[in-house]
N, C-alpha and C. Protein backbone atom coordinates (compact mmCIF):
# COMPACT_ATOMS: atom_id res chain seq x y z
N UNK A 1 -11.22 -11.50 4.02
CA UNK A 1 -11.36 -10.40 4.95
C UNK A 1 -12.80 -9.91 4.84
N UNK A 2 -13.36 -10.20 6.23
CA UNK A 2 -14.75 -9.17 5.97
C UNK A 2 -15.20 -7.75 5.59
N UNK A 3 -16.00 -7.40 5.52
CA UNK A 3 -16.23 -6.15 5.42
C UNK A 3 -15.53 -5.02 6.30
N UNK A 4 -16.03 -5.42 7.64
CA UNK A 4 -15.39 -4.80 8.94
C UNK A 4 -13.88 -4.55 8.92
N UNK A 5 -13.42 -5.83 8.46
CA UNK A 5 -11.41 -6.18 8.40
C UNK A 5 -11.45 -5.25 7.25
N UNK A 6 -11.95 -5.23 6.40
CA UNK A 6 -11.62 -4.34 4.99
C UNK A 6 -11.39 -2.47 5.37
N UNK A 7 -12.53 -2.27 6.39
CA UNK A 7 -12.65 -0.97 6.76
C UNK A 7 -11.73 -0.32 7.87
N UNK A 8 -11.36 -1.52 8.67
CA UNK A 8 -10.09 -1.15 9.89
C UNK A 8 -8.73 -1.23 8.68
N UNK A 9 -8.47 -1.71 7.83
CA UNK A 9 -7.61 -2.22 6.71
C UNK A 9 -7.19 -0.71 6.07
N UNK A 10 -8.53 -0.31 5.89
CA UNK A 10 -8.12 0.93 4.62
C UNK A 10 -8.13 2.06 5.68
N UNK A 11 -8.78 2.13 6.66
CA UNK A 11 -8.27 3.12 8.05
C UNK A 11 -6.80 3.23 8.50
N UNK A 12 -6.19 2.08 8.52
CA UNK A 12 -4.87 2.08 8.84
C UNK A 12 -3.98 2.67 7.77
N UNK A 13 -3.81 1.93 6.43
CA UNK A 13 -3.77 2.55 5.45
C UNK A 13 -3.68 4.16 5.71
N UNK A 14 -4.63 4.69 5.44
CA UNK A 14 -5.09 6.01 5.51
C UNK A 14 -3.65 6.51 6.30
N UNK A 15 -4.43 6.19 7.65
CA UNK A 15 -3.77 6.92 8.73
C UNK A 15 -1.99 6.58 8.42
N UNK A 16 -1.79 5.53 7.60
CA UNK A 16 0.15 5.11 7.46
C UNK A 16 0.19 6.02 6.10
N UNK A 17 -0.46 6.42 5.33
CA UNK A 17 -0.01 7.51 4.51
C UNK A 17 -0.38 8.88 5.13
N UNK A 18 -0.85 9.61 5.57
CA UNK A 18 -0.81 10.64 6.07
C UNK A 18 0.28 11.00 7.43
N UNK A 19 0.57 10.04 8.29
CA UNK A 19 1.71 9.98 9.10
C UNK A 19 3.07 9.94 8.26
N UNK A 20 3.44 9.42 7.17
CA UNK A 20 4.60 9.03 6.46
C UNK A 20 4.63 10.26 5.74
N UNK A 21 3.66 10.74 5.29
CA UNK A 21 3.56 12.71 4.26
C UNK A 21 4.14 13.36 5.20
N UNK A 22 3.60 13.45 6.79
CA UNK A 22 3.71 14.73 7.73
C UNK A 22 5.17 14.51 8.50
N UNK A 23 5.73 13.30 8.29
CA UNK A 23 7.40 13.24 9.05
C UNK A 23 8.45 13.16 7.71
N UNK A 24 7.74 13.37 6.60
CA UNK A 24 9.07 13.09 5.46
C UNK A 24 9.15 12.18 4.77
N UNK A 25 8.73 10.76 5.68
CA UNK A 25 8.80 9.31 5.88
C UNK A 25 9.84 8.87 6.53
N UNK A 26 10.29 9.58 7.97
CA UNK A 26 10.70 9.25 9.10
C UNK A 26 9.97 8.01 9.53
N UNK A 27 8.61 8.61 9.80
CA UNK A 27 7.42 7.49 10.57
C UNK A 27 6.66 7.22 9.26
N UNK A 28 6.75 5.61 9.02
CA UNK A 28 6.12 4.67 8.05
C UNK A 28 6.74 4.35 7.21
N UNK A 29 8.42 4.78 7.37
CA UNK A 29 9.15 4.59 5.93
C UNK A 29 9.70 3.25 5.63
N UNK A 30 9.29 2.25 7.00
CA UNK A 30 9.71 1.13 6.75
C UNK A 30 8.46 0.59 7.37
N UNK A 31 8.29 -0.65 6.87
CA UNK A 31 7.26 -1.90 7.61
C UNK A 31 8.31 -3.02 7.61
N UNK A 32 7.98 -3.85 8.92
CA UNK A 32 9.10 -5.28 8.92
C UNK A 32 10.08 -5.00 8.43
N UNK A 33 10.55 -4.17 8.27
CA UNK A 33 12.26 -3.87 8.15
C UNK A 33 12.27 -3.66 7.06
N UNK A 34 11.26 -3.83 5.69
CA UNK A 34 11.42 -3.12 4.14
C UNK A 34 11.05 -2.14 4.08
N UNK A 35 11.42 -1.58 2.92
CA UNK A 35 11.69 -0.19 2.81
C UNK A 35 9.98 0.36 1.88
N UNK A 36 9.56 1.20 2.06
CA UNK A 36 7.77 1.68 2.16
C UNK A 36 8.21 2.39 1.17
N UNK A 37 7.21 3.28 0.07
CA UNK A 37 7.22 4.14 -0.86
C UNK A 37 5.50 4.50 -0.64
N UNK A 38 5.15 5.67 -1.55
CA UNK A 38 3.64 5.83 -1.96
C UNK A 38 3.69 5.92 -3.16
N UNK A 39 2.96 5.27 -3.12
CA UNK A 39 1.79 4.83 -5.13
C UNK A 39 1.36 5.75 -5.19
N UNK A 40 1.19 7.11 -6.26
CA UNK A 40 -0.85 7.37 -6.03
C UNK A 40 -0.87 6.68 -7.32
N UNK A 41 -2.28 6.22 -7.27
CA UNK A 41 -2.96 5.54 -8.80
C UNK A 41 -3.97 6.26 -8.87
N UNK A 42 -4.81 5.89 -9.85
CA UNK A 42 -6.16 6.26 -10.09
C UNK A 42 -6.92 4.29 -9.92
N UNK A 43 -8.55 4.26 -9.30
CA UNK A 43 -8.87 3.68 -9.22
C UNK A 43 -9.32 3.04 -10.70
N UNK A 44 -9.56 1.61 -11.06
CA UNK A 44 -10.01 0.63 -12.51
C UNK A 44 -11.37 1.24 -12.26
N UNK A 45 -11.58 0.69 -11.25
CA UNK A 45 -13.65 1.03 -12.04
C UNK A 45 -14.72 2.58 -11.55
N UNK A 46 -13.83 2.91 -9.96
CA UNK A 46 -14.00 4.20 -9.81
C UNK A 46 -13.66 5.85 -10.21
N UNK A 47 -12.43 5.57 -10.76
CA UNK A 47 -11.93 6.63 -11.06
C UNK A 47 -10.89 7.55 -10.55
N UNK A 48 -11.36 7.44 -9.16
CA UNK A 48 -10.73 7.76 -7.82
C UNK A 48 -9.46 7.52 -8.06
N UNK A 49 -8.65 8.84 -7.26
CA UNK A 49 -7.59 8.99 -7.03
C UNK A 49 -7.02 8.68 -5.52
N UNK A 50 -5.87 7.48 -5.64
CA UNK A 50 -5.58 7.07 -4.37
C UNK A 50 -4.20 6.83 -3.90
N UNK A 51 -3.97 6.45 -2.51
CA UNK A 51 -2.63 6.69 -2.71
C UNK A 51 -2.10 5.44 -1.97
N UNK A 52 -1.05 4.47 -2.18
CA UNK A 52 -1.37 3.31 -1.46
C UNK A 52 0.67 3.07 -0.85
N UNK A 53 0.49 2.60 0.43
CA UNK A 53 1.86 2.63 1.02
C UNK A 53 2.51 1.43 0.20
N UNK A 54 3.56 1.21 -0.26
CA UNK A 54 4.14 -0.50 -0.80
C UNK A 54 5.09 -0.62 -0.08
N UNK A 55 5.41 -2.19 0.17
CA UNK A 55 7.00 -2.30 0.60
C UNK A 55 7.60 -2.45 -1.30
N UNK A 56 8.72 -2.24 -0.98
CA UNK A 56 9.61 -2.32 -2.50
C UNK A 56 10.98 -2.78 -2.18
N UNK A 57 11.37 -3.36 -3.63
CA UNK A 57 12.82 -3.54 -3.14
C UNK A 57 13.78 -2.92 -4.21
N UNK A 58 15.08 -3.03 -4.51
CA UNK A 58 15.87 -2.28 -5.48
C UNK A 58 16.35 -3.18 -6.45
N UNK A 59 16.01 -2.99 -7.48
CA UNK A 59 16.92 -4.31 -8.36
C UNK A 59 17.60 -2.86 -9.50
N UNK A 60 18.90 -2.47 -9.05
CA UNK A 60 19.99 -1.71 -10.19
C UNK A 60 18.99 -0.27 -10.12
N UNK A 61 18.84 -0.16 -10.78
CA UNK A 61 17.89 1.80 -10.90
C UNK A 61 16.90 0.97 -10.64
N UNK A 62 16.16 -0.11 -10.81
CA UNK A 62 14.68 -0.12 -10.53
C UNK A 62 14.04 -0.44 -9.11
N UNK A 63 13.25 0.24 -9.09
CA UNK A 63 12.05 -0.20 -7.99
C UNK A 63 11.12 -1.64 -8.04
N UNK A 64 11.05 -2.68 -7.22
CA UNK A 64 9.96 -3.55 -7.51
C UNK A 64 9.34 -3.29 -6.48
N UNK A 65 8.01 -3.31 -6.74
CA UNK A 65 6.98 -3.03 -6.05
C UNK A 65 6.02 -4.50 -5.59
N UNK A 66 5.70 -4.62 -4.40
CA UNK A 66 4.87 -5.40 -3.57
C UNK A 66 3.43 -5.05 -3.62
N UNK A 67 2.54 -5.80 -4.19
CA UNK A 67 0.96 -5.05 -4.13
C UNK A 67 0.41 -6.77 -3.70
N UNK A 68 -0.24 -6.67 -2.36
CA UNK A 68 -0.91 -7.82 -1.87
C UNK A 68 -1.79 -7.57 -1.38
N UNK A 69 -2.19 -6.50 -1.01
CA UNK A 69 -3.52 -5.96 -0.71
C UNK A 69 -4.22 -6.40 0.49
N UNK A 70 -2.93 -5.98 1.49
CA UNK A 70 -2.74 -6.53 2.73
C UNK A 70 -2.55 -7.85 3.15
N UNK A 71 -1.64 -8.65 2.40
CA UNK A 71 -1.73 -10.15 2.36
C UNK A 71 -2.70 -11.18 2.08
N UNK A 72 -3.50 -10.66 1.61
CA UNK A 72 -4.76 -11.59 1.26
C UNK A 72 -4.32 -12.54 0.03
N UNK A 73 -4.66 -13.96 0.56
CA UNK A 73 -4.60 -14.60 -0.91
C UNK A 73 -5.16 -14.71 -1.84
N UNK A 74 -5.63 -13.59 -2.41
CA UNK A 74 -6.01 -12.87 -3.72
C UNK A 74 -5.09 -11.73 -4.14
N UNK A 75 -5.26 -11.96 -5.64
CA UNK A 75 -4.34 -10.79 -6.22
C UNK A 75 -4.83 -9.39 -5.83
N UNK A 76 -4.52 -7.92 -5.71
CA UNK A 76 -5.18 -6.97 -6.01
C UNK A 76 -6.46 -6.77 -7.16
N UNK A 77 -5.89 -7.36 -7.88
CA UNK A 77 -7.06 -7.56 -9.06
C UNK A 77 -8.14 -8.46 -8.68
N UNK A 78 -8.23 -9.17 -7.72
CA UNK A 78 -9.66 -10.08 -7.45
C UNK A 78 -9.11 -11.49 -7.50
N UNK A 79 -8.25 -12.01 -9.03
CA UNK A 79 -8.21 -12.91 -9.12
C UNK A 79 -7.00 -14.21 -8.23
N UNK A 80 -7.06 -14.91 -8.24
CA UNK A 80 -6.24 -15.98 -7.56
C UNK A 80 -4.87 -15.83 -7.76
N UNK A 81 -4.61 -16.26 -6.36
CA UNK A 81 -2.78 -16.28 -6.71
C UNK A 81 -2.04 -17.12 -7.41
């Protein structure tokens, strides 16, 4: 993803967590038919506090969480899948 794709990427983002805060998560509570949550983390090398939409699924009490970082075939972490 270029630079440009990276910046329409984290715009959307943005705008799908602040729409999903202001309805409850009426609007954004699902993508493709799975079910959405919000992360906040703190950023590895910035510090920054952020907040990121996931799809998840249920396994018994637990949550598994989806982090692809918009489908890119790279991990969130940089490295290879």
């Amino acid at each position: 993803m270029n630079r440009l794709g990276w910046k329409a990427w984290q715009q959307f983002t943005q705008a799908h967590v602040r729409t999903y805060r202001l309805s409850g998560g009426r609007i954004g509570g699902t993508f493709r038919g799975g079910p959405v949550l919000l992360l906040d983390h703190v950023g590895r090398k910035s510090g920054k506090r952020h907040t990121s939409p996931l799809i998840y699924a249920r396994d018994g009490d637990d949550l598994v969480v989806v982090a692809s970082k918009g489908g890119r075939r790279r991990t969130p972490s940089g490295g290879p899948t």
